[in-house]
Each structure stands twice: as C-alpha cells, then as structure tokens.
C-alpha atoms as a PDB file:
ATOM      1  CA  UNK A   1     -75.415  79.009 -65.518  1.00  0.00           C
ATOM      2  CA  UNK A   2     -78.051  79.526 -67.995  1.00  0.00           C
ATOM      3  CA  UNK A   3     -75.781  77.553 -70.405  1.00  0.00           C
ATOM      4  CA  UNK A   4     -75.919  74.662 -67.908  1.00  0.00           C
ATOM      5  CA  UNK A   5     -79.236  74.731 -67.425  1.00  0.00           C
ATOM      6  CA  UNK A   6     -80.312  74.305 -71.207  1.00  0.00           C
ATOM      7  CA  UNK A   7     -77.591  71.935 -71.928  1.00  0.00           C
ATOM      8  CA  UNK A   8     -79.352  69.395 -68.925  1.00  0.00           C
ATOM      9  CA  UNK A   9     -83.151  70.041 -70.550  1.00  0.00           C
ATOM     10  CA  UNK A  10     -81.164  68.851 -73.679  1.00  0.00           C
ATOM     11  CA  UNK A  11     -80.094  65.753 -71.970  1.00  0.00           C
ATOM     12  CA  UNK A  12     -83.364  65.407 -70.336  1.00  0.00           C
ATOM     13  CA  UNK A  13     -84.604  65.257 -73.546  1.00  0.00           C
ATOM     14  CA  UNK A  14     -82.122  62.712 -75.487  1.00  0.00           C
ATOM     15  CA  UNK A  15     -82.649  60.114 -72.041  1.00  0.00           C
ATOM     16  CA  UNK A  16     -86.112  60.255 -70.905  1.00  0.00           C
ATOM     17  CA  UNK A  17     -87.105  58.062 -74.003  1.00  0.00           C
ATOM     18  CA  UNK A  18     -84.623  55.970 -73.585  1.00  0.00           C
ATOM     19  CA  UNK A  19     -85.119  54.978 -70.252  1.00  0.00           C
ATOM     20  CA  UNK A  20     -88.701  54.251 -71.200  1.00  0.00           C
ATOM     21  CA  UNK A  21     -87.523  51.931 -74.161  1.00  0.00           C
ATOM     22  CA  UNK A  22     -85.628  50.182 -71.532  1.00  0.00           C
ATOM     23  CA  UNK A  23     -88.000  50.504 -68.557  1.00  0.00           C
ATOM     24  CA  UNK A  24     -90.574  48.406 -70.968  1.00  0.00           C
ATOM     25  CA  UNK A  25     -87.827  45.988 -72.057  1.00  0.00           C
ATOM     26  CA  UNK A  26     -86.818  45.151 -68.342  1.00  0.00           C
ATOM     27  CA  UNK A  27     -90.771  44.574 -67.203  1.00  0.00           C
ATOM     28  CA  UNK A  28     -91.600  42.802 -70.180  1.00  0.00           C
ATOM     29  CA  UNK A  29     -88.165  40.498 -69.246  1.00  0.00           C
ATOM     30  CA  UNK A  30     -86.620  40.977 -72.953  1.00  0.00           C
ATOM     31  CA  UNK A  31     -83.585  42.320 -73.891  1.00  0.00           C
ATOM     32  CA  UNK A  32     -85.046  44.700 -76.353  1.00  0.00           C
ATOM     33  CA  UNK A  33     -83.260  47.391 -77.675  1.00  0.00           C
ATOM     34  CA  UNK A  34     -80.242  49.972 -76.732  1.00  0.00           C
ATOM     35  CA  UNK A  35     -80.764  52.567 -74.488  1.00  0.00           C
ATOM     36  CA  UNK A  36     -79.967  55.171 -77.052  1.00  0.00           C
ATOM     37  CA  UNK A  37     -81.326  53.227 -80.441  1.00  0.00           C
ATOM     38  CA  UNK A  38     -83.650  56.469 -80.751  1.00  0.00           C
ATOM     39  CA  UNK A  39     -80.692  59.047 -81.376  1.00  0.00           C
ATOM     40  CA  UNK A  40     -78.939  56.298 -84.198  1.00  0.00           C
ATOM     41  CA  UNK A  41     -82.963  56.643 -85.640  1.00  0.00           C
ATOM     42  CA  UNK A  42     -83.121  59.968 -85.599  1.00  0.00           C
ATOM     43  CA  UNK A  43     -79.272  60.376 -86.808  1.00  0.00           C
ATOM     44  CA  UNK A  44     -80.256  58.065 -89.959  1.00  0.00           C
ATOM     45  CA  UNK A  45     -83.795  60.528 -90.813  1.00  0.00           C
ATOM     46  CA  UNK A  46     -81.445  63.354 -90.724  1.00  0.00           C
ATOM     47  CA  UNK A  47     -79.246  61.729 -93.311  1.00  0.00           C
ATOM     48  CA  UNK A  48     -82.074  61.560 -95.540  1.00  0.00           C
ATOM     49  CA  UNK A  49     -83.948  64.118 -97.463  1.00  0.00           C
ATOM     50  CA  UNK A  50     -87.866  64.588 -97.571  1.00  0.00           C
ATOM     51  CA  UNK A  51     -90.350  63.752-100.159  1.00  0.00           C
ATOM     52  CA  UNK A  52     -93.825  65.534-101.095  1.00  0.00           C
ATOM     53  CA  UNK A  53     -96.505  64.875-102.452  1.00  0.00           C
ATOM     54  CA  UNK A  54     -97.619  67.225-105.057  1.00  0.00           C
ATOM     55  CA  UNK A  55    -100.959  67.675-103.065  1.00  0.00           C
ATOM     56  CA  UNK A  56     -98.873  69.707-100.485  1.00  0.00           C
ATOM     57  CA  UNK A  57     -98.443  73.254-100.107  1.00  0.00           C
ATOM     58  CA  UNK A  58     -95.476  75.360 -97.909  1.00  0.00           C
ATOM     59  CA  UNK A  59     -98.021  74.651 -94.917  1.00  0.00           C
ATOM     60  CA  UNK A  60     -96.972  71.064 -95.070  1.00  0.00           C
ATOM     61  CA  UNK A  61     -93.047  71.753 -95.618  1.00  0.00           C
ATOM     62  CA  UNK A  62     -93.299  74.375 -92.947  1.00  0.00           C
ATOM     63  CA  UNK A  63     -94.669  72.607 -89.837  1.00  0.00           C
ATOM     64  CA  UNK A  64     -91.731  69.934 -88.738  1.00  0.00           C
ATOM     65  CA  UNK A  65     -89.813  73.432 -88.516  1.00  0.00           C
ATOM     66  CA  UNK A  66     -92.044  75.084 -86.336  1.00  0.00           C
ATOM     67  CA  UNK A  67     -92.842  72.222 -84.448  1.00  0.00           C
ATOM     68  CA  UNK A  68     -89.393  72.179 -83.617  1.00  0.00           C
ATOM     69  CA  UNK A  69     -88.605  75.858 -83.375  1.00  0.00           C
ATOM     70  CA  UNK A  70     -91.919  76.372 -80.868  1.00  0.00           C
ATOM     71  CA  UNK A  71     -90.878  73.077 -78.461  1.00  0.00           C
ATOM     72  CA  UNK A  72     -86.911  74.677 -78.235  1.00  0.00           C
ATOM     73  CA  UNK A  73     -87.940  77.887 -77.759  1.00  0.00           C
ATOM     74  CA  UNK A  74     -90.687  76.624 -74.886  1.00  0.00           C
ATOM     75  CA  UNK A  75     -87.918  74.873 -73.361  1.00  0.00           C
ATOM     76  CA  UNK A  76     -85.729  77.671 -73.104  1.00  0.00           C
ATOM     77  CA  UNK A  77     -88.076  79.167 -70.520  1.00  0.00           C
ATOM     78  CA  UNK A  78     -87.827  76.347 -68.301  1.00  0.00           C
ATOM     79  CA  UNK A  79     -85.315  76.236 -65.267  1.00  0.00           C
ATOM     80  CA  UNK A  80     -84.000  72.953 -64.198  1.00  0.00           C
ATOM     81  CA  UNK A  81     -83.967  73.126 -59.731  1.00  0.00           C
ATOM     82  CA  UNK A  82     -82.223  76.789 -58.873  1.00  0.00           C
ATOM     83  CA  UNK A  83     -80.775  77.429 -62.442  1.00  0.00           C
ATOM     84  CA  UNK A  84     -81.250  80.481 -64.298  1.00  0.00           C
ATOM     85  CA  UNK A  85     -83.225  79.586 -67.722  1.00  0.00           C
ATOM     86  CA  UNK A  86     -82.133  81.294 -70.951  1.00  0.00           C
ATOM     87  CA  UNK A  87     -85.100  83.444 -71.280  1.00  0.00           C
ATOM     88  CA  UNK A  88     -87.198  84.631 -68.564  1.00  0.00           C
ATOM     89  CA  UNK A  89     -89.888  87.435 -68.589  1.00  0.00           C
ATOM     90  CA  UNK A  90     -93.103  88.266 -66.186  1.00  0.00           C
ATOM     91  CA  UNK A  91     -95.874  86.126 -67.875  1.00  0.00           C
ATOM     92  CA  UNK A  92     -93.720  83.736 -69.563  1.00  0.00           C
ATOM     93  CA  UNK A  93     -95.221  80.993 -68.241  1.00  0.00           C
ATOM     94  CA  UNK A  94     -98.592  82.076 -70.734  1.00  0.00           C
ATOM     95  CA  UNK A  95     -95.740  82.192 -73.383  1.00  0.00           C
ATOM     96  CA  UNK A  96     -94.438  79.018 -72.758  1.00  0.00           C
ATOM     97  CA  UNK A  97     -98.070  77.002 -73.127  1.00  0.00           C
ATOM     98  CA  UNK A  98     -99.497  79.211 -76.584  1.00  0.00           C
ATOM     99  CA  UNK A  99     -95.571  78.220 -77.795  1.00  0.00           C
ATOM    100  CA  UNK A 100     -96.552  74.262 -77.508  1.00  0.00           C
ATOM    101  CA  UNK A 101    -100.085  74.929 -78.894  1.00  0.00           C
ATOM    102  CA  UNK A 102     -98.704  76.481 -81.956  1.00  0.00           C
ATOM    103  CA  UNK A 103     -96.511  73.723 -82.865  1.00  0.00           C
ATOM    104  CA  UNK A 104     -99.957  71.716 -82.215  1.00  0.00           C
ATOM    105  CA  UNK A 105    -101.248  74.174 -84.451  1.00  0.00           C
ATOM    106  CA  UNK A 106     -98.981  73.895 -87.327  1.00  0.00           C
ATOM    107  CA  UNK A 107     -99.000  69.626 -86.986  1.00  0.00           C
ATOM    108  CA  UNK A 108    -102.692  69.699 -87.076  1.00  0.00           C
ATOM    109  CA  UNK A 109    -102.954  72.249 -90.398  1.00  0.00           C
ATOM    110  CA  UNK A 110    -100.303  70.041 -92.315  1.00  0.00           C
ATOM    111  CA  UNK A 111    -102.044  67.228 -91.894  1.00  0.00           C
ATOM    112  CA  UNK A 112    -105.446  68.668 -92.556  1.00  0.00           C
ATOM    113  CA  UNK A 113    -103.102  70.241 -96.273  1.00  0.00           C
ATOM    114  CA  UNK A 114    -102.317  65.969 -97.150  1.00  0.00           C
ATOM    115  CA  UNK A 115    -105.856  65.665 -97.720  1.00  0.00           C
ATOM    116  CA  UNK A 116    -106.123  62.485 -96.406  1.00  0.00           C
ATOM    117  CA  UNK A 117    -108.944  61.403 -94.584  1.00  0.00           C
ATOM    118  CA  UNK A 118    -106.949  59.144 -92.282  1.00  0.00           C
ATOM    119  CA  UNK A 119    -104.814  62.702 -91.220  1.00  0.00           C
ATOM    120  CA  UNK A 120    -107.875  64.535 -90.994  1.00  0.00           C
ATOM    121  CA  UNK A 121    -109.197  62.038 -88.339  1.00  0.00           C
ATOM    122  CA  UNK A 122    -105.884  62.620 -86.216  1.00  0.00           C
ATOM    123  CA  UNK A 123    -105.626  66.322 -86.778  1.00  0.00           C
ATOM    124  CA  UNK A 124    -109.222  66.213 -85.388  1.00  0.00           C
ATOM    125  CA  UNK A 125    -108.335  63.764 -82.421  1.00  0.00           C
ATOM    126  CA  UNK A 126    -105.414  66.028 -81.342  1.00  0.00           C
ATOM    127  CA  UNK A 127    -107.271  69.270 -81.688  1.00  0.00           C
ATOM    128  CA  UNK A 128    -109.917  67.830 -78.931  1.00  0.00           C
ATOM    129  CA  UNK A 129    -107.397  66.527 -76.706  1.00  0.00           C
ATOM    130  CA  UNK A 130    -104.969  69.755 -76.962  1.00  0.00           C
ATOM    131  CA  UNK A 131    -108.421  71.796 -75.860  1.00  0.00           C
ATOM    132  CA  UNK A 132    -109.215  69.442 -73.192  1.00  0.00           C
ATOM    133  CA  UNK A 133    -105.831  69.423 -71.656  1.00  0.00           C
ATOM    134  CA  UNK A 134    -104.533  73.106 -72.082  1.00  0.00           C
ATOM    135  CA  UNK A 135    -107.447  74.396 -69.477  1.00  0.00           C
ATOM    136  CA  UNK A 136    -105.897  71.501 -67.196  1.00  0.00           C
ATOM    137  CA  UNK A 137    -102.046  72.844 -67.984  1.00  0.00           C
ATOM    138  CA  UNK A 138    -103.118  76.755 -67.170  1.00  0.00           C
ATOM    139  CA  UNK A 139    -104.444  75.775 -63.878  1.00  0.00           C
ATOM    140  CA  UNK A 140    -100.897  74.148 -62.666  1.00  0.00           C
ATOM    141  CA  UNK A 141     -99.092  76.571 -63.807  1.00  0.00           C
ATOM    142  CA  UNK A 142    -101.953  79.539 -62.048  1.00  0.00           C
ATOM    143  CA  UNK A 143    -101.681  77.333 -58.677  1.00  0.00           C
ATOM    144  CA  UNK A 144     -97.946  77.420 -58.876  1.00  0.00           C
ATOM    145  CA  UNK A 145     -97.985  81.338 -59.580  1.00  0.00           C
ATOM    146  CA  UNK A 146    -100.583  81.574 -56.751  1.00  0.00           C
ATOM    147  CA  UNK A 147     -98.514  80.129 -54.592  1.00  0.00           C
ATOM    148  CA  UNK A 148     -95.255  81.882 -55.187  1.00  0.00           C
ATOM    149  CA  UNK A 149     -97.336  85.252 -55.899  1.00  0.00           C
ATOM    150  CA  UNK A 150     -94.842  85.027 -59.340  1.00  0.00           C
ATOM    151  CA  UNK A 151     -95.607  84.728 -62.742  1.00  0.00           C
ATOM    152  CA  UNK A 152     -92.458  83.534 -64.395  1.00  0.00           C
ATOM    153  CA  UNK A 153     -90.796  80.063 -64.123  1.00  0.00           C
ATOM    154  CA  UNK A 154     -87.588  81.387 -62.650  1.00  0.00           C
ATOM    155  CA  UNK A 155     -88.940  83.339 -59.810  1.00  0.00           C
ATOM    156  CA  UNK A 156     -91.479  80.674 -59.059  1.00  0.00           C
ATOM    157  CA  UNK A 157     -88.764  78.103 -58.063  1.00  0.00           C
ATOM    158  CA  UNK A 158     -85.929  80.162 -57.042  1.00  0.00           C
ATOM    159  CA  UNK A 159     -87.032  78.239 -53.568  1.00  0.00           C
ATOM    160  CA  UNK A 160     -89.190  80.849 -51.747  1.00  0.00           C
ATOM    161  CA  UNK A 161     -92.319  79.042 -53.017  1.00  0.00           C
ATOM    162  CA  UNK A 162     -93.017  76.496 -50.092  1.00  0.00           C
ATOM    163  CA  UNK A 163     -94.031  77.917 -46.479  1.00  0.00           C
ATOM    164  CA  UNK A 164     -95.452  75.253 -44.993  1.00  0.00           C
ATOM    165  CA  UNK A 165     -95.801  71.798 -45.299  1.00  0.00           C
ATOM    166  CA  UNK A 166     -99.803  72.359 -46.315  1.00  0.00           C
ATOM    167  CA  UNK A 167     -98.091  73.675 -49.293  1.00  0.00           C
ATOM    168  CA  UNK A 168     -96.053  71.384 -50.162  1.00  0.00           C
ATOM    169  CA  UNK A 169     -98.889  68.879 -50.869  1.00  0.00           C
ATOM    170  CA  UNK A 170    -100.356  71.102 -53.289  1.00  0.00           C
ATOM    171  CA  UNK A 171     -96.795  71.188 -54.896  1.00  0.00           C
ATOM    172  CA  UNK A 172     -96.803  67.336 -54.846  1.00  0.00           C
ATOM    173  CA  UNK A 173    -100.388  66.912 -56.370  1.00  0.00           C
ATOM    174  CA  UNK A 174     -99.343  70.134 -59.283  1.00  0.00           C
ATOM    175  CA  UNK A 175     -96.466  67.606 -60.299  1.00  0.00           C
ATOM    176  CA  UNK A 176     -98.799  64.752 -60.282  1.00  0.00           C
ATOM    177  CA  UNK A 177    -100.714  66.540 -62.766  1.00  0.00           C
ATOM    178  CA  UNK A 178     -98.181  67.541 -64.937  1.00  0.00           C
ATOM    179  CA  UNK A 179     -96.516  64.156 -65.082  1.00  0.00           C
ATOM    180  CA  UNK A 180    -100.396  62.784 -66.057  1.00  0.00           C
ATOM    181  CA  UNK A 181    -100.509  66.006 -68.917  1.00  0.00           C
ATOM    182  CA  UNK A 182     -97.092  64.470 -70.230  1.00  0.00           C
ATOM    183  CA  UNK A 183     -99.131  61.104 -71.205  1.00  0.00           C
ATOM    184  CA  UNK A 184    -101.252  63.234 -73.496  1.00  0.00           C
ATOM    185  CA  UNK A 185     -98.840  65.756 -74.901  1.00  0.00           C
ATOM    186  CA  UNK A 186     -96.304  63.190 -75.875  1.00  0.00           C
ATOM    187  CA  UNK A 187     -99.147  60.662 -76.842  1.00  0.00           C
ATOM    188  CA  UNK A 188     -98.108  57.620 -75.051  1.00  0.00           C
ATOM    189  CA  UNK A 189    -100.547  54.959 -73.447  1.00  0.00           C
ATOM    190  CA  UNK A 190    -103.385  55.407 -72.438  1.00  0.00           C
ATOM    191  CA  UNK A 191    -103.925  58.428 -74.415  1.00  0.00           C
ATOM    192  CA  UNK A 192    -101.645  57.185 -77.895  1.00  0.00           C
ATOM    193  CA  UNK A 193     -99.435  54.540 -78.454  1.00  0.00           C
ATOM    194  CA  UNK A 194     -96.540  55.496 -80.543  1.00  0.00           C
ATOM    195  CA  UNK A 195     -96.090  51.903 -81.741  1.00  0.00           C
ATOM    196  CA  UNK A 196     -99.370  50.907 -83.169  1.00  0.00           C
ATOM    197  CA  UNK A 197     -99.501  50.493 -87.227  1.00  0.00           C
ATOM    198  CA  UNK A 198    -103.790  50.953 -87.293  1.00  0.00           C
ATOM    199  CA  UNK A 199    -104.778  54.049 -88.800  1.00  0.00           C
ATOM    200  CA  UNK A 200    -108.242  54.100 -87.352  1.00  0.00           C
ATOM    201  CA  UNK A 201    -106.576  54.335 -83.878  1.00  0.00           C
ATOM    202  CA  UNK A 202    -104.146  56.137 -83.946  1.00  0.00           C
ATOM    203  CA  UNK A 203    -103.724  60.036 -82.947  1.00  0.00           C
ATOM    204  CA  UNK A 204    -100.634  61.973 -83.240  1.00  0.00           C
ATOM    205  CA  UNK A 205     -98.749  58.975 -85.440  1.00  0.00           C
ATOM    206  CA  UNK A 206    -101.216  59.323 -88.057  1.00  0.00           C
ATOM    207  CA  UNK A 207    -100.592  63.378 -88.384  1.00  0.00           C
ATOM    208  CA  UNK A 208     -96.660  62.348 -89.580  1.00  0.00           C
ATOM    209  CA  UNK A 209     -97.171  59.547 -92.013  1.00  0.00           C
ATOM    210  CA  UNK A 210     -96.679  61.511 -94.933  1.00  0.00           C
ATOM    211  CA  UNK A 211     -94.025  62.713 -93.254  1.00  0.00           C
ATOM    212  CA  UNK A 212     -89.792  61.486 -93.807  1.00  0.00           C
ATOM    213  CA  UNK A 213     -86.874  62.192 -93.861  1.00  0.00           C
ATOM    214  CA  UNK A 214     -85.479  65.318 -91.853  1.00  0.00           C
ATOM    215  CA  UNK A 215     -88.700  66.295 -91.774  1.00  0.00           C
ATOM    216  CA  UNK A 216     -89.572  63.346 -89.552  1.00  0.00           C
ATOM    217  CA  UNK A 217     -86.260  63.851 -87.288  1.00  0.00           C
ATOM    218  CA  UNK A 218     -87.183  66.936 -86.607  1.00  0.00           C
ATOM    219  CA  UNK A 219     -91.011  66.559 -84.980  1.00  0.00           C
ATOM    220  CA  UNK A 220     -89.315  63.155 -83.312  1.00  0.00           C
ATOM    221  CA  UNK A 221     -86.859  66.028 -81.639  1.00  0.00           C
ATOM    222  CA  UNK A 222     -90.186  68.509 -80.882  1.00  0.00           C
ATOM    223  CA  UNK A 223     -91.262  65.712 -78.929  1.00  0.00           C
ATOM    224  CA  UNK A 224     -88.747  64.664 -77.049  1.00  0.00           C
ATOM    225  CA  UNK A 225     -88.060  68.697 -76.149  1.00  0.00           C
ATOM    226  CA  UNK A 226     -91.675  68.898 -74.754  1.00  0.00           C
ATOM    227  CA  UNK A 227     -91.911  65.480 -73.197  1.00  0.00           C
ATOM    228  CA  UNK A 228     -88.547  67.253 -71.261  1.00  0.00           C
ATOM    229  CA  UNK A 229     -89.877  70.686 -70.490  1.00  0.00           C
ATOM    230  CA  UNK A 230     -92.834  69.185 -69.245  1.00  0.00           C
ATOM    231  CA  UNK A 231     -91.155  66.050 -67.075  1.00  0.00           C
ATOM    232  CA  UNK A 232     -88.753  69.086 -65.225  1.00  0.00           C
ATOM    233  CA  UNK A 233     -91.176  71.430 -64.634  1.00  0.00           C
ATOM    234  CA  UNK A 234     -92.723  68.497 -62.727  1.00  0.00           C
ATOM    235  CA  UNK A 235     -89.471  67.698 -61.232  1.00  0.00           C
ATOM    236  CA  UNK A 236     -88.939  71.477 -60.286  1.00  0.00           C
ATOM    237  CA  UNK A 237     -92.351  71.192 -58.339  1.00  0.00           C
ATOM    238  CA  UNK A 238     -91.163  68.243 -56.443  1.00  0.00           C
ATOM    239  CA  UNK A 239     -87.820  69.272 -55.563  1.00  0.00           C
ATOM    240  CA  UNK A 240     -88.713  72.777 -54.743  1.00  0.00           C
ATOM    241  CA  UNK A 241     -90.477  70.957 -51.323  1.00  0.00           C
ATOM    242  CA  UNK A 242     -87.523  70.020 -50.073  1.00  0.00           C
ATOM    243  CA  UNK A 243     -83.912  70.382 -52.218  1.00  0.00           C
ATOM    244  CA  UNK A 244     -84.694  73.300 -55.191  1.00  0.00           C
ATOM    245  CA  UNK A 245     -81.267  72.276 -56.474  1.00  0.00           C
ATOM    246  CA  UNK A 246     -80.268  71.381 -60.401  1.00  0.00           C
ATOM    247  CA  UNK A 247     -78.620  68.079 -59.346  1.00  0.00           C
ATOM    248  CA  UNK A 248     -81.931  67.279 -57.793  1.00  0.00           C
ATOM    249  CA  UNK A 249     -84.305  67.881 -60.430  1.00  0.00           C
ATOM    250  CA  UNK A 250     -82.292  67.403 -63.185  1.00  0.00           C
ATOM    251  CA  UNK A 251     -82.268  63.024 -62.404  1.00  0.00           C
ATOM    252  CA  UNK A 252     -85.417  63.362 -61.127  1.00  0.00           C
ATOM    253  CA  UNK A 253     -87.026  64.404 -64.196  1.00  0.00           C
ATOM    254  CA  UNK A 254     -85.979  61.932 -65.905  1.00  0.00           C
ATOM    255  CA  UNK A 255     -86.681  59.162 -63.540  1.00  0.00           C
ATOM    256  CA  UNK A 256     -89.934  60.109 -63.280  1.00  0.00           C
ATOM    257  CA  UNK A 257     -90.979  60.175 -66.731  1.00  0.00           C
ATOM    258  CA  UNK A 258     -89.211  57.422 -67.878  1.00  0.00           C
ATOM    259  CA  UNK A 259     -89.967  55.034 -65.421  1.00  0.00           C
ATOM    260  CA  UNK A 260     -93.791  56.184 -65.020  1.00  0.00           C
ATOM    261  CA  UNK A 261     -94.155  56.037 -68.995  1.00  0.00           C
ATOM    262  CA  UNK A 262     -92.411  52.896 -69.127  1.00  0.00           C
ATOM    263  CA  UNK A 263     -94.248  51.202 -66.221  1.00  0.00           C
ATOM    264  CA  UNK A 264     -97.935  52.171 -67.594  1.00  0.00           C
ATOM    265  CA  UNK A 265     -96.946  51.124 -70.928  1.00  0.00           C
ATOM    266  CA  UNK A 266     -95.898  47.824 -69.923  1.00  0.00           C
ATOM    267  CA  UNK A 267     -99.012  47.237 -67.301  1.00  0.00           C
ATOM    268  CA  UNK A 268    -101.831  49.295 -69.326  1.00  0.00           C
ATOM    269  CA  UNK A 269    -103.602  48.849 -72.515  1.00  0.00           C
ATOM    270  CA  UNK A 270    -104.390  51.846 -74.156  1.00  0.00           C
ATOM    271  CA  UNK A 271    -107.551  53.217 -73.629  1.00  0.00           C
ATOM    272  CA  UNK A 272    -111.027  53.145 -76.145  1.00  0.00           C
ATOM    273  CA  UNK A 273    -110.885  56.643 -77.778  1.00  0.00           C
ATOM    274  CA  UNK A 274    -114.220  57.168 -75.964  1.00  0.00           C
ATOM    275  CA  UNK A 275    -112.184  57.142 -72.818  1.00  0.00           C
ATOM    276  CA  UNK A 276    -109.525  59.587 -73.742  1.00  0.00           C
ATOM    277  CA  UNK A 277    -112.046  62.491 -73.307  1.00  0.00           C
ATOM    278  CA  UNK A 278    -112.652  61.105 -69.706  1.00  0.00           C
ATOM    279  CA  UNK A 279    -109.382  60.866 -68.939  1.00  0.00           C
ATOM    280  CA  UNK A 280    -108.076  64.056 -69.824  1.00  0.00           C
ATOM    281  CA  UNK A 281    -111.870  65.975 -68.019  1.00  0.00           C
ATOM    282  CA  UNK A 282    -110.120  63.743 -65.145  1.00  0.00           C
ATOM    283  CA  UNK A 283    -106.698  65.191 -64.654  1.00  0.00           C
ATOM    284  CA  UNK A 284    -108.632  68.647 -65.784  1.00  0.00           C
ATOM    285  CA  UNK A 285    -110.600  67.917 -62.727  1.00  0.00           C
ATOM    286  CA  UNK A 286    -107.712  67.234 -60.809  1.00  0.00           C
ATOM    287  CA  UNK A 287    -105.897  70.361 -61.439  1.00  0.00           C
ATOM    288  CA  UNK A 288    -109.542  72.494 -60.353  1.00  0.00           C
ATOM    289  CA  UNK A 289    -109.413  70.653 -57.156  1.00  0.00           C
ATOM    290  CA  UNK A 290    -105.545  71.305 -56.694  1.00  0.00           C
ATOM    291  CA  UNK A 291    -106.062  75.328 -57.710  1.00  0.00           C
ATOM    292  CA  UNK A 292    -108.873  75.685 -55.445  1.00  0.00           C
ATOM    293  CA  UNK A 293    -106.890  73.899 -52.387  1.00  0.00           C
ATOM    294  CA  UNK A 294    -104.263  75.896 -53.043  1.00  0.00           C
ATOM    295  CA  UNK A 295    -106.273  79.272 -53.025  1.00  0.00           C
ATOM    296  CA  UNK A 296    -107.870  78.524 -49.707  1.00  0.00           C
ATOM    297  CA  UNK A 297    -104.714  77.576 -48.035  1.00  0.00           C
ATOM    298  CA  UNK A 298    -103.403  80.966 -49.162  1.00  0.00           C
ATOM    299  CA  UNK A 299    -106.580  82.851 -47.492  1.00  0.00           C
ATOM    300  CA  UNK A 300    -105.601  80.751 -44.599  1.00  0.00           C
ATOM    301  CA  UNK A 301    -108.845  79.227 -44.010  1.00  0.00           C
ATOM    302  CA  UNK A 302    -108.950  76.595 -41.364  1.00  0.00           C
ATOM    303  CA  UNK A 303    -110.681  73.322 -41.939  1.00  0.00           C
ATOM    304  CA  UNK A 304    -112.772  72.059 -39.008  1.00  0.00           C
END
C-alpha cells in the first residue's frame, strides 16, 4: 500500500503541471501546447550535462541535488486519502516543513555562490517570502494536529479527524490555505511567474539561470514534488470531511491545483513585489484565524 501511495504523489506530480499548461491554453482559447510537453523538457535537460562557471564552488554543484533529495524525501511523508505513506513518525509533520526549507536553503546559498547581483536579488526575495509563509504552513498543519489530537500525517487522516460538521469547516478553510501556500512555494502568479524573461522581477527563476543541464531537470522535478505534496495534503483535508479514500484525493489533488493555478494565471496579473509581502501576511492571517477557530471549537465554546 505504501508502494501505491508514493507511486500516485509521483503522478500527482508529473500531471498537476500539465493540467495547468492546458487549463491556461483552454481559457486563453489557443491550442497551446501538449499536456505532457514538460516531461519531453525535462527528458531533453537530463540528456544534457551541466556547465560552471569557474566562480562556483561545490555549494553551487550541490544544491539541484538536495533540492531534489529534500522535496522526495518530504513527499514520502505524505499519505494520499487512507494510504499508508512510506515513512511515518510522531512529529513528522515538523520534519516534513524544515525538509522543504532546506532545499530553500541550499537554492538560496547557490545563488548567493554565482555572485551575481541579479541572483542575489532572488535569493533575497525567496528568503522573505519562505519566512513569511512557513509561520502560515506550521499553523495548518498545528490546526490539523489539534484537531485529530495527532502529530503525524498518517494518523491525522486515517479518518477519525472530523466529529462534527463545525469541524469540517475548519478542515475546508486549512485546505484553502494550503492550496493559497502552493502559489508561493511553487512561485506561480501572483506571487512569481515562471514565464517572465525580466530579471528585475523575477523570484525563484532568477535563482536557476546559471543553472542547465541535469542540473536544471532536477530542481524542475523538486518542484513539481512539492507543488504535489502540498496540492494532496490539501486534498487529504478535503476528502477527509466526507470520503478519506485514495481514489478520492488522489484526482482531487490534482484538479485542484491545476485548475486553480491555471484559472488565476489566465485571469490575474501578477502582483507588484510590494504586494507579495501582503499577500502572503494575508493567507498568514488566514491560517491564525483558522487555528484559533479550531481551538475554540475543541474547548467547545458556544457562540451566542
């Protein structure tokens, strides 16, 4: 079962972007491209080998592989509906959000090691907007532990964590949060676009431009693993209110994602970077307001 379950967060993972490729063709009324042009781009970077500059040291050759090892590893503690994930331990939850701010870590110090200035503005972009949003992250995941009275993903949706439908709001509004979390973890509009071309603008594009290659492939892949662990522990939230099963939240994380991404992107600009802070204090806010709801319902405090 555990087998299952890590071989759907890997197909979470390979679909969610491209149903947002195609979500953003359909609503812009274009053919654009195939659903799965991203796994023939990443297939061609891993055909090709990396080049660095002599600037460089290992701290820049090191970081698309920990980027990648942190996000798989992360991912592994996520269960997809009722599945058993491959690792589970008491607290791993705490493990599972320091494991995606190291691979922010290690992105943020090779591009600091290029020495350009252009990197150094991105590395400084992301390390503000990972600090604004991990507070945000810890509270979902201590409203979801408050509620269940559990402090590991597994036991948390093995389906014993709704009792009532007050509680199943809070559920709703903790995957509402997350979803809004994935925006600025996998940089998309309004946060980041992953298309733009400006330097000045952009945030986690300009940390990989001296990046190619395999190396390239491989934080493409980190990515796309987090974007998933992130889009079904949403999915887990919202199932577990009414069917905690893996044929449930496995679609569902994926529809949600992709079409949400894909809808904003297509309807939104991106935001002024002056915004960015405000939106991120904003779904920080969010997840206060969903903690503290979620703590008084537990003390069973009737509202007048």
């Amino acid at each position: 079962m555990a087998a299952l379950n890590t071989l759907l967060l890997l197909l979470a993972a390979l679909a969610i972007p491209g149903l947002i490729n195609r979500t953003r063709a359909l609503l812009a009324g274009r053919k654009g491209i195939r659903f799965a042009q991203h796994l023939y781009d990443v297939r061609l970077l891993l055909r090709k080998g990396a080049v660095y500059s002599p600037t460089t040291t290992a701290v820049f050759r090191a970081a698309p592989s920990v980027t990648l090892g942190t996000a798989l590893v992360a991912a592994l503690f996520v269960p997809v509906g009722d599945l058993p994930s491959a690792l589970s331990f008491e607290g791993d939850l705490i493990a599972f959000t320091y494991l995606l701010a190291l691979g922010r870590v290690a992105l943020i110090l090779a591009a600091m090691d290029t020495g350009s200035s252009f990197e150094g503005m991105g590395a400084s972009r992301e390390a503000l907007y990972g600090a604004l949003v991990e507070p945000a992250l810890m509270l979902v995941f201590g409203t979801l532990s408050l509620l269940s009275g559990y402090t590991s993903f597994d036991a948390i949706f093995s389906g014993d964590a709704v009792n009532g439908m007050q509680l199943v709001v809070v559920l709703l509004l903790a995957a509402y949060v997350l979803v809004k979390i994935v925006f600025t973890e996998a940089g998309r509009v309004p946060v980041d676009d992953p298309r733009t071309h400006l330097e000045l603008t952009m945030i986690h594009e300009v940390m990989c431009l001296d990046y190619c290659g395999v190396d390239l492939a491989y934080i493409k892949m980190a990515g796309w693993l987090k974007t998933a662990a992130l889009s079904v522990l949403a999915a887990d939230a919202v199932a577990a209110t009414c069917c905690p099963r893996w044929w449930a939240a496995a679609p569902l994380a994926v529809l949600v994602t992709g079409l949400s991404v894909g809808i904003v992107e297509s309807t939104q600009a991106r935001n002024k970077l002056a915004r960015n802070t405000t939106f991120i204090l904003t779904v920080a806010a969010l997840a206060v307001l969903v903690f503290f709801t979620g703590y008084l319902l537990q003390l069973n405090i009737g509202l007048q």
